[in-house]
C-alpha atoms as a PDB file:
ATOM      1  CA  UNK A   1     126.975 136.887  67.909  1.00  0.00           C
ATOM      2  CA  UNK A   2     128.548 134.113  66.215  1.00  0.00           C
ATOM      3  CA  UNK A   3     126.739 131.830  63.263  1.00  0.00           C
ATOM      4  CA  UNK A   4     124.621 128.862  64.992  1.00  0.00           C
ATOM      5  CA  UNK A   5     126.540 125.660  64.140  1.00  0.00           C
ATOM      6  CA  UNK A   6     124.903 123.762  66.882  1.00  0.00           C
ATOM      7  CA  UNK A   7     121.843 122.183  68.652  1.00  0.00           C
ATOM      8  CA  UNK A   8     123.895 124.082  71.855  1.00  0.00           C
ATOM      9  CA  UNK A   9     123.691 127.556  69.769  1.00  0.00           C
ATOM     10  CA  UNK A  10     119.635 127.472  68.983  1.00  0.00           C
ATOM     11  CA  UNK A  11     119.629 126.404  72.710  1.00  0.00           C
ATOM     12  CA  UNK A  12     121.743 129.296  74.109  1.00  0.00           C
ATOM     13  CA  UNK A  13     119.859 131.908  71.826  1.00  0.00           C
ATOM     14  CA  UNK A  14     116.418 130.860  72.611  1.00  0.00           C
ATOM     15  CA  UNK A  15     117.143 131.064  76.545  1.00  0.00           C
ATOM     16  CA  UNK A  16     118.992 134.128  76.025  1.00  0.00           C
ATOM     17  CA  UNK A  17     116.141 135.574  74.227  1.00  0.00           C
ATOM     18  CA  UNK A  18     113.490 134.590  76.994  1.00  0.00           C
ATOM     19  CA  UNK A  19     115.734 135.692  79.736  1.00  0.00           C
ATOM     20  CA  UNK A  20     115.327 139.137  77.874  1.00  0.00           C
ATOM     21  CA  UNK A  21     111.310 138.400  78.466  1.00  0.00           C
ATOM     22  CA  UNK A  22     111.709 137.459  82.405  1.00  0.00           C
ATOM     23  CA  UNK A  23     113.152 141.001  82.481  1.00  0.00           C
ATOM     24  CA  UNK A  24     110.746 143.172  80.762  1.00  0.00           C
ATOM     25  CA  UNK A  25     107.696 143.644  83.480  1.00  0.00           C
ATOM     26  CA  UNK A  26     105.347 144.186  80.439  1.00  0.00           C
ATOM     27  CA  UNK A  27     106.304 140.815  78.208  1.00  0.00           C
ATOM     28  CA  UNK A  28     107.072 138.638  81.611  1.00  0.00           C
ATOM     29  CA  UNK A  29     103.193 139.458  82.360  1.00  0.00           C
ATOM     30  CA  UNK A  30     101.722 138.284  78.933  1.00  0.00           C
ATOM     31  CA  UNK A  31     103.838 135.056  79.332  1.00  0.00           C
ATOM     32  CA  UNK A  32     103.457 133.832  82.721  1.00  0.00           C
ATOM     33  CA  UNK A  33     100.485 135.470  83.782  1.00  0.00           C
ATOM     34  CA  UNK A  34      98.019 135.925  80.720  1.00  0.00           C
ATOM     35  CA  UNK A  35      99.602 133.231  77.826  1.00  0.00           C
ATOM     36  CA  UNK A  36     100.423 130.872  81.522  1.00  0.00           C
ATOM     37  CA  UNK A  37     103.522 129.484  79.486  1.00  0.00           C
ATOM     38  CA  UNK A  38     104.779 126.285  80.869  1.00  0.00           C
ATOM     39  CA  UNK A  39     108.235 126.769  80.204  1.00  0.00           C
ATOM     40  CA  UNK A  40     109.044 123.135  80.821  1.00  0.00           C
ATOM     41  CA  UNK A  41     107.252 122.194  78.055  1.00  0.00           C
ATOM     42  CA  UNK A  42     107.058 124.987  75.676  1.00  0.00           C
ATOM     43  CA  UNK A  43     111.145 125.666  75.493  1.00  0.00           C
ATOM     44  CA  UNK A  44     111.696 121.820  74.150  1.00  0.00           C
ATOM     45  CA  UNK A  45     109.452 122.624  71.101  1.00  0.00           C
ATOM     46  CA  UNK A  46     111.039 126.356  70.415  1.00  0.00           C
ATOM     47  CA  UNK A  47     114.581 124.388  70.428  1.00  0.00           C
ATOM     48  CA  UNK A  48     113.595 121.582  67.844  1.00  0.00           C
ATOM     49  CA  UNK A  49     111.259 123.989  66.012  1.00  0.00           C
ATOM     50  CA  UNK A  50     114.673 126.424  65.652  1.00  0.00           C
ATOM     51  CA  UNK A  51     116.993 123.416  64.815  1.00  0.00           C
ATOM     52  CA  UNK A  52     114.664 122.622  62.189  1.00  0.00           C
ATOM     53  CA  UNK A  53     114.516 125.597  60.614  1.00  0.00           C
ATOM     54  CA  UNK A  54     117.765 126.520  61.166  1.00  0.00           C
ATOM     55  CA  UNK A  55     119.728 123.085  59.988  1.00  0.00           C
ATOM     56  CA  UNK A  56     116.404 121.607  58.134  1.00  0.00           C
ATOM     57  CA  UNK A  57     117.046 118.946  60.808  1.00  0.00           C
ATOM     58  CA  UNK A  58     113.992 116.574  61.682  1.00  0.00           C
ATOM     59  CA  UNK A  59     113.884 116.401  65.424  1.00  0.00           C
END
């Protein structure tokens, strides 16, 4: 993987990484089913909470 130099890259790595979860029976359970994660909402917050971190940007 290449460095994150982007808003694009945090976005790209955090789907990529939750794709991972939508195939793993065991992790897809705990997230939809038990946790009920409204993706909608939650994967706005993982992206600016990443870009913050990441480029100490305010979002």
């Amino acid at each position: 993987m290449r460095d994150l130099e982007s808003g694009e890259d945090i976005e790209l790595l955090v789907n990529s990484f939750y794709a991972s979860i939508e195939e793993n029976d065991v992790l897809n359970h705990i997230f939809n089913n038990i946790a009920k994660v409204d993706w909608e909402h939650h994967l706005p917050k993982i992206y600016d909470f990443w870009q913050t971190l990441v480029f100490h940007k305010v979002v």
